[in-house]
N, C-alpha and C. Protein backbone atom coordinates (compact mmCIF):
# COMPACT_ATOMS: atom_id res chain seq x y z
N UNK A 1 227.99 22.54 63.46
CA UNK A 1 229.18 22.75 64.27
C UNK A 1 228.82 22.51 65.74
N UNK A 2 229.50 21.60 66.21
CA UNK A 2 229.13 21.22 67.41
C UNK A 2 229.17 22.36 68.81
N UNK A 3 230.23 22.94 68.47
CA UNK A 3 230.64 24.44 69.53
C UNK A 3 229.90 25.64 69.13
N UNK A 4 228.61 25.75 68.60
CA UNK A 4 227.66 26.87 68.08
C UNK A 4 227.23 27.51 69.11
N UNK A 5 226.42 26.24 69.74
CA UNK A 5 225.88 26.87 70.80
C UNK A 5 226.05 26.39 72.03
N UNK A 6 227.48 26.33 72.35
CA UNK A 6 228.02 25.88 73.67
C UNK A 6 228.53 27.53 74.10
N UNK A 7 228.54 27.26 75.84
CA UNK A 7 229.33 28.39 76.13
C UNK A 7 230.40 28.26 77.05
N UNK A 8 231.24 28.89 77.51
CA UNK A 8 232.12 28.76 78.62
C UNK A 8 231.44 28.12 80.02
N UNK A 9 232.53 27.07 80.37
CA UNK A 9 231.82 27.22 81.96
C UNK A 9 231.97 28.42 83.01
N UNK A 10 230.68 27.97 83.84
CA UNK A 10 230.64 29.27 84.92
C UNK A 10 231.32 28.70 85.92
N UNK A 11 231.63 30.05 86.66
CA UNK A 11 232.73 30.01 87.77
C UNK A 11 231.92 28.30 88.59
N UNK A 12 230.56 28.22 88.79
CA UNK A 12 230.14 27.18 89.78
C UNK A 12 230.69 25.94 88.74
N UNK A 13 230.27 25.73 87.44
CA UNK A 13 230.16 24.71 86.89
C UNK A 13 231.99 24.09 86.79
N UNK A 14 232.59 25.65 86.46
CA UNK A 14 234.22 24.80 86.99
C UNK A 14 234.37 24.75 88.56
N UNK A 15 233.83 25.58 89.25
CA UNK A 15 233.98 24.25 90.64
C UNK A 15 233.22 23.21 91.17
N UNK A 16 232.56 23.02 90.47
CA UNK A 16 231.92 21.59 90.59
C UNK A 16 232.82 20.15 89.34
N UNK A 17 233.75 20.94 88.45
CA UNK A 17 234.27 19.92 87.88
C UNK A 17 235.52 19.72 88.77
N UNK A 18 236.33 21.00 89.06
CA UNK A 18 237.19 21.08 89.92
C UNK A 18 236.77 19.76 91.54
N UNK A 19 236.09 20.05 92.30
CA UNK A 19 235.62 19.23 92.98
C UNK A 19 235.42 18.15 92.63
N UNK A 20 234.97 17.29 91.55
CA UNK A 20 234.83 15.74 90.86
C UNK A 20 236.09 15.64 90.50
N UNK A 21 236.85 15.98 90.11
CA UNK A 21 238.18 15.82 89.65
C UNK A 21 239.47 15.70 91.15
N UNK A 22 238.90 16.71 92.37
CA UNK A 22 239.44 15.78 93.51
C UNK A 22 239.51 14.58 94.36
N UNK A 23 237.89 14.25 93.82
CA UNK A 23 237.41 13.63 94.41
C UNK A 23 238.14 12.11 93.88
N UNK A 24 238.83 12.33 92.59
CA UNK A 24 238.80 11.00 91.51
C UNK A 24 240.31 10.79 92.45
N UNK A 25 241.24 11.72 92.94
CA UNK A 25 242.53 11.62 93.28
C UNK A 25 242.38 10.30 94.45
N UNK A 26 243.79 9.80 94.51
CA UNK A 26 243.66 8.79 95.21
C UNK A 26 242.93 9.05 97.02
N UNK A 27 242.77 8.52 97.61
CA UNK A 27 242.18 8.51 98.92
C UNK A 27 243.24 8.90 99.62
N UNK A 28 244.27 8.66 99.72
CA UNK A 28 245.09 8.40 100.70
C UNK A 28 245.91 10.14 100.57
N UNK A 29 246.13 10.67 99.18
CA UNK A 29 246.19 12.11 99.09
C UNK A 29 245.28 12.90 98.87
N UNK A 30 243.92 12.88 99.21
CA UNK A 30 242.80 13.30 99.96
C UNK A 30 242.68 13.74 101.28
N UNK A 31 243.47 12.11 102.03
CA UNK A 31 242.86 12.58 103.39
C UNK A 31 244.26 13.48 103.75
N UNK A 32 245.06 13.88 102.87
CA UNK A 32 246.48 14.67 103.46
C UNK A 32 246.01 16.20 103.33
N UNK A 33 244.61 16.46 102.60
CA UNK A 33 244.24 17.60 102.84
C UNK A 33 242.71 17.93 103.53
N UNK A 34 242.65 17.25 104.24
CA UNK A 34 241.80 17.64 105.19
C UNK A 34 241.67 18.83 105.87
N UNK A 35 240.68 19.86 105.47
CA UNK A 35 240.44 21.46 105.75
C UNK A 35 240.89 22.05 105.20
N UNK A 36 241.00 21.65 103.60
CA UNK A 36 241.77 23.04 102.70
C UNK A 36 240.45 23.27 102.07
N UNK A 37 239.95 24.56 102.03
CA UNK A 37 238.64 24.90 101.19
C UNK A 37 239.22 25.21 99.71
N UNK A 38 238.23 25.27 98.51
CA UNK A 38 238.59 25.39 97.07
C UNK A 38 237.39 26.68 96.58
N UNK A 39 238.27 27.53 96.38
CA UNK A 39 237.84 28.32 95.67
C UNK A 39 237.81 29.06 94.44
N UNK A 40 236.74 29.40 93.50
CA UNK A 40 237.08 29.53 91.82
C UNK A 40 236.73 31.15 91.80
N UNK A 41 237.60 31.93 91.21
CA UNK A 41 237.28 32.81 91.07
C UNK A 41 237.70 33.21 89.38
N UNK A 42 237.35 34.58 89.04
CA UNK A 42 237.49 34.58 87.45
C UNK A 42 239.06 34.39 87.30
N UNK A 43 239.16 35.98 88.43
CA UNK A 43 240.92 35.97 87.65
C UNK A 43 241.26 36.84 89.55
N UNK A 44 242.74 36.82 89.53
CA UNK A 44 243.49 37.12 90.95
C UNK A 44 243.01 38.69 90.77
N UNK A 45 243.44 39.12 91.97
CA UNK A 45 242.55 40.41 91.97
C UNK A 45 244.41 41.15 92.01
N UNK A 46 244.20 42.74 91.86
CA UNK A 46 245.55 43.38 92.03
C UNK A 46 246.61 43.61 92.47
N UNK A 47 245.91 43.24 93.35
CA UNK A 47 246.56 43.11 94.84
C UNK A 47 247.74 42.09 94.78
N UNK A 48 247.06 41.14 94.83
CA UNK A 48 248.02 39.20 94.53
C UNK A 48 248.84 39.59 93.10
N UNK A 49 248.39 39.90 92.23
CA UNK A 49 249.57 39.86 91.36
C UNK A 49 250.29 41.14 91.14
N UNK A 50 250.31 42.08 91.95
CA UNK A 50 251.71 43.16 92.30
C UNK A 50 252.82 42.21 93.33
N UNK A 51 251.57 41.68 94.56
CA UNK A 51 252.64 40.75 95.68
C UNK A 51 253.28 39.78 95.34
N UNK A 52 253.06 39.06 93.75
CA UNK A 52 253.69 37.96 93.27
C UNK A 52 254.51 38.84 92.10
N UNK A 53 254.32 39.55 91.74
CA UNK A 53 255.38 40.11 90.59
C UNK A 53 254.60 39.44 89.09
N UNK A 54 253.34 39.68 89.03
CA UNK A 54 252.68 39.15 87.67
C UNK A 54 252.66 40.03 86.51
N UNK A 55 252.96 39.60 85.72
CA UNK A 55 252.69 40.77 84.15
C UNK A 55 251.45 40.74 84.10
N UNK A 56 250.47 39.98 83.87
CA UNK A 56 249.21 39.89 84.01
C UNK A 56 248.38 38.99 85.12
N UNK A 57 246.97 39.23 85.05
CA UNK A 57 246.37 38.27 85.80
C UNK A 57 246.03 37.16 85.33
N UNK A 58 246.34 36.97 84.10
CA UNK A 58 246.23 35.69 83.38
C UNK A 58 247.82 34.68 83.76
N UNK A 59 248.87 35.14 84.33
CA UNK A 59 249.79 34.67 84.20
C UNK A 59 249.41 33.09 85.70
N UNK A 60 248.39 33.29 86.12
CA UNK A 60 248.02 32.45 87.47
C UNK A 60 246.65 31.43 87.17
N UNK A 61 246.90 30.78 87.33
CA UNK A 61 245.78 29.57 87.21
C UNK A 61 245.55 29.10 88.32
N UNK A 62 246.28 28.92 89.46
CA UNK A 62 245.65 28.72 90.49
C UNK A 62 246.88 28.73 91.95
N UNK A 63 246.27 29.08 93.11
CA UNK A 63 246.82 29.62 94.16
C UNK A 63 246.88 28.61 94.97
N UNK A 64 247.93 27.90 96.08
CA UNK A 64 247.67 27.37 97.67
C UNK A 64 248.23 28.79 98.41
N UNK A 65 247.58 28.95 99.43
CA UNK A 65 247.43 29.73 100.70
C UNK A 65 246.93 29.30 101.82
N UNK A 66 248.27 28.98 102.46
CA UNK A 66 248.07 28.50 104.02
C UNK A 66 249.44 27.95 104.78
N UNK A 67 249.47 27.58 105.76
CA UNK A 67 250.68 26.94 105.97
C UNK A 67 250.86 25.15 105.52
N UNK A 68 252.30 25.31 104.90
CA UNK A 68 252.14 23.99 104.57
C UNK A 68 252.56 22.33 105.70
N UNK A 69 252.20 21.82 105.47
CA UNK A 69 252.25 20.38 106.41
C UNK A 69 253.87 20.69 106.93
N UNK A 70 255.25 20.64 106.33
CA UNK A 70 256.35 21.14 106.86
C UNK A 70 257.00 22.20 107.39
N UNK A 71 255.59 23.18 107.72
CA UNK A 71 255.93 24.41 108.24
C UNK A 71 254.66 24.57 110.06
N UNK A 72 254.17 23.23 110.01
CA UNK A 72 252.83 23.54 111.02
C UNK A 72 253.51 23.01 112.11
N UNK A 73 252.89 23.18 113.03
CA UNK A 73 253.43 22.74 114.50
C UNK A 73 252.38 22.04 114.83
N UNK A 74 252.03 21.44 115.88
CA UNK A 74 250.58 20.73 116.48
C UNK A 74 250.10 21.62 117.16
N UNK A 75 250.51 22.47 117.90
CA UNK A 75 249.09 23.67 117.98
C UNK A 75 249.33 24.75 117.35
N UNK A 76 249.40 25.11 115.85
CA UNK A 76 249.00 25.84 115.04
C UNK A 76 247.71 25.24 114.82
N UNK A 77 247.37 27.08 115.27
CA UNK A 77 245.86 27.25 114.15
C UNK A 77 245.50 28.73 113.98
N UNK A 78 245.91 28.75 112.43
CA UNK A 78 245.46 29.74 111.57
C UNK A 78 244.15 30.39 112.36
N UNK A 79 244.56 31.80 111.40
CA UNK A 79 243.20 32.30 111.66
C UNK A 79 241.60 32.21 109.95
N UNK A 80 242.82 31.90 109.18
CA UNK A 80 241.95 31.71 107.99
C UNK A 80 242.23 29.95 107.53
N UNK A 81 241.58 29.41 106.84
CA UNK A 81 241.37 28.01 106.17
C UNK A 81 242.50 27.90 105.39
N UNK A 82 243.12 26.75 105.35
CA UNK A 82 244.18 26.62 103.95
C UNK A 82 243.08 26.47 102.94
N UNK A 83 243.74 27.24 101.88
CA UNK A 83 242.60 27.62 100.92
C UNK A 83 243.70 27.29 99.34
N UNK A 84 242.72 26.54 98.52
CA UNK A 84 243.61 26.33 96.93
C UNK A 84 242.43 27.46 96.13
N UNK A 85 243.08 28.62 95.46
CA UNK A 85 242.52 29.21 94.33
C UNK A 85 242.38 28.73 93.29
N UNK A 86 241.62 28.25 92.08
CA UNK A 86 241.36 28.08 91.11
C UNK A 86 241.02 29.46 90.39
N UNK A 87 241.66 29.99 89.04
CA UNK A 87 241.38 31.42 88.47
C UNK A 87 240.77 30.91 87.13
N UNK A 88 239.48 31.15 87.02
CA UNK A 88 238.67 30.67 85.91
C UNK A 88 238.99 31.08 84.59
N UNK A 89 239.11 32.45 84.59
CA UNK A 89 239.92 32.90 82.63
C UNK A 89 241.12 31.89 82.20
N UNK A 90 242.15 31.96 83.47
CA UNK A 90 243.38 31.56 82.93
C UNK A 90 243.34 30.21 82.87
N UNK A 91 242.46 29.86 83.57
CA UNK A 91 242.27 27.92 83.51
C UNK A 91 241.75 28.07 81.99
N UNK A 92 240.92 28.65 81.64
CA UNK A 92 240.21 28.67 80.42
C UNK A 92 241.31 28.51 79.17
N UNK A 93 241.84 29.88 79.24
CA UNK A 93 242.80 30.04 78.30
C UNK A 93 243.80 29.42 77.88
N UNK A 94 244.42 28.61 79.47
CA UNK A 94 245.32 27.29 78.71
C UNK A 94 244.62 26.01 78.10
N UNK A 95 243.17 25.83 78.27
CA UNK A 95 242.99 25.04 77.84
C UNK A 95 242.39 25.10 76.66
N UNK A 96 242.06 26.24 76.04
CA UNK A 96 242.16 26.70 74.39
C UNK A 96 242.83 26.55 73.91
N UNK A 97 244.46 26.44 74.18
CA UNK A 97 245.84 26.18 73.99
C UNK A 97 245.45 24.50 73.02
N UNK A 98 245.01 23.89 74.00
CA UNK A 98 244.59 22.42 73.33
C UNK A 98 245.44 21.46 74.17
N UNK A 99 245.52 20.44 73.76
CA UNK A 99 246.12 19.47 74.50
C UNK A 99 245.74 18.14 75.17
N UNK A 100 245.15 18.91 76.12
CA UNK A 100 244.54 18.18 76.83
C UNK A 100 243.08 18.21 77.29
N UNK A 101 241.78 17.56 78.20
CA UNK A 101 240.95 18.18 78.29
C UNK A 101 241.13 18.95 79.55
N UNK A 102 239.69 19.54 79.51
CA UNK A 102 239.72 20.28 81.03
C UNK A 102 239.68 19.59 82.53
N UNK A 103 239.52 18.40 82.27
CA UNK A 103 239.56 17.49 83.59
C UNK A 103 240.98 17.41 83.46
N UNK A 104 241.90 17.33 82.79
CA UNK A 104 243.22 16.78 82.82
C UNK A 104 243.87 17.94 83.35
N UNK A 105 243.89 18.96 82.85
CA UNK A 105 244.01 20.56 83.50
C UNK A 105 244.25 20.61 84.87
N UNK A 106 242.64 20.75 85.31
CA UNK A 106 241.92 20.73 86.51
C UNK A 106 243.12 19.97 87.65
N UNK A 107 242.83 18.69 86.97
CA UNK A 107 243.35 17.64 87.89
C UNK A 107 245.19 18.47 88.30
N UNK A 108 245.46 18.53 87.20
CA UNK A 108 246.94 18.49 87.17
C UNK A 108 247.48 20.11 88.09
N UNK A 109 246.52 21.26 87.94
CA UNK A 109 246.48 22.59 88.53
C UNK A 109 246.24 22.13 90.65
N UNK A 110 245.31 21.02 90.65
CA UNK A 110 245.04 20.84 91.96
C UNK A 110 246.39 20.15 92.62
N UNK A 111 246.39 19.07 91.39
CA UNK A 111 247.28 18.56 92.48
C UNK A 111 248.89 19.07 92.93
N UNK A 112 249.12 19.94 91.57
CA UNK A 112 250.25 21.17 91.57
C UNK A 112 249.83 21.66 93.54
N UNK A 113 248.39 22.66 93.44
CA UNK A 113 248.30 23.29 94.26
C UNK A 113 248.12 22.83 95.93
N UNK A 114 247.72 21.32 95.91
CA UNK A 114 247.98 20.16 96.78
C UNK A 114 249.82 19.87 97.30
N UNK A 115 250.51 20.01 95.72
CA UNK A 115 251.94 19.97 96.61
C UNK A 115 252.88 20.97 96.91
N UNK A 116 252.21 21.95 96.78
CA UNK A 116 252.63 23.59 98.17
C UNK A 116 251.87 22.95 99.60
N UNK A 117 250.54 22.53 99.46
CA UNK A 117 250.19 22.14 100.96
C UNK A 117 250.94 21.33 101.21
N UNK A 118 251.55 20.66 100.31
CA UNK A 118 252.86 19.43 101.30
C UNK A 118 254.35 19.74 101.40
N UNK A 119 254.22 21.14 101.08
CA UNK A 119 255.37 21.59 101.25
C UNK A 119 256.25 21.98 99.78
N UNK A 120 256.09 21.49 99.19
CA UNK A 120 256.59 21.23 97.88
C UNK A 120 257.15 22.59 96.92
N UNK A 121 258.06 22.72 96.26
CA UNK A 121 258.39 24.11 95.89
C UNK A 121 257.87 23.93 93.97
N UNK A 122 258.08 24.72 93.47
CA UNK A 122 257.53 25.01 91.91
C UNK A 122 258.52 24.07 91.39
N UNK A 123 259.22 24.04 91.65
CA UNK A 123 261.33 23.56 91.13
C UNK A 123 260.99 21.82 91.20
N UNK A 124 260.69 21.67 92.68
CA UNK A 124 260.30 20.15 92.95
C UNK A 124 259.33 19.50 92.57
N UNK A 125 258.25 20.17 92.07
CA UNK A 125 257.58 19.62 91.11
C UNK A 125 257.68 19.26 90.21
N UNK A 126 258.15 20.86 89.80
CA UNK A 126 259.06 20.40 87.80
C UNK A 126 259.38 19.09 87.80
N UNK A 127 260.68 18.65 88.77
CA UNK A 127 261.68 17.85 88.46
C UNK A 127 260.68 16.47 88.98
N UNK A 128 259.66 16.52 89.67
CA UNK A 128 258.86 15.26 89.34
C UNK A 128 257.92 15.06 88.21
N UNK A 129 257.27 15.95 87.90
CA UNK A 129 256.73 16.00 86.20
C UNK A 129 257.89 15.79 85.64
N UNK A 130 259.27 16.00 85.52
CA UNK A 130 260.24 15.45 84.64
C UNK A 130 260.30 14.13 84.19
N UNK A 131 260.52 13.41 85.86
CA UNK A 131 261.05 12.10 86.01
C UNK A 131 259.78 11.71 85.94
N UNK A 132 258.18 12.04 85.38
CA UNK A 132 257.17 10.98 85.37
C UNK A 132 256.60 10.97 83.67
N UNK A 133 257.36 11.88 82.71
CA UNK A 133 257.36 12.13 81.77
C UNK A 133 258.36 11.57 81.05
C-alpha cells in the first residue's frame, strides 16, 4: 500500500508547496502582490473564528488581511504586512474530500485569497468560478 508509510505534510512542507504553487501563477498577478507575506498555520485561533461567526475552526482554509488595492490611498501605510493565512488541518481535510490534488487546492485557496487583495468579494468570485466552469 503505497500510503503505509506516508504522513501528513508539515506546516513548513505545506508552505513551501504553497509558495511553488505562487510562484507557478502568472507574473503579471504576482507582481499585483508585492508585500503580502504567507503564512501557514494549523488551524485559526478563537479569537478569528468568534470575529467571523465560525461553527468550527475547520470551517476556514485560508485568510487575506490587509487593505485591499481599492481601499489604499498612496500614502497608506499599515502598521502590519498584508498577510494571506493558509490553515493547515482544513486545507488537509478538503483535500481528503478527493478531487483534486493538493497543488490544485493550494493554487485555487491563494488565488481566492489574492482576490480580497484586489478587492474582490466571496460573491464575485463565485460568479467568476461560475462563468470559468
Amino acid at each position: 500500500m503505497i500510503w503505509a508509510d506516508r504522513e501528513a505534510p508539515t506546516l513548513d512542507d505545506l508552505e513551501a508547496l504553497a509558495r511553488a504553487c505562487f510562484e507557478q501563477l502568472p507574473q503579471e498577478f504576482r507582481a499585483l502582490c508585492d508585500g503580502i507575506a504567507m503564512r501557514v498555520e494549523d488551524l485559526p485561533d478563537e479569537e478569528l473564528c468568534a470575529e467571523l461567526g465560525l461553527d468550527s475552526p475547520f470551517d476556514l482554509s485560508g485568510l487575506y488581511q490587509g487593505v485591499d488595492l481599492t481601499r489604499r490611498g498612496t500614502g497608506d501605510v499599515g502598521d502590519l504586512p498584508d498577510m494571506i493565512f493558509l490553515y493547515r488541518r482544513p486545507i488537509l481535510d478538503e483535500w481528503a474530500e478527493g478531487g483534486v490534488t493538493l497543488t490544485e487546492l493550494l493554487t485555487h485557496i491563494l488565488v481566492h485569497e489574492i482576490g480580497h487583495h484586489f478587492g474582490l468579494s466571496d460573491e464575485a468570485m463565485h460568479e467568476i468560478e461560475e462563468r470559468e466552469e
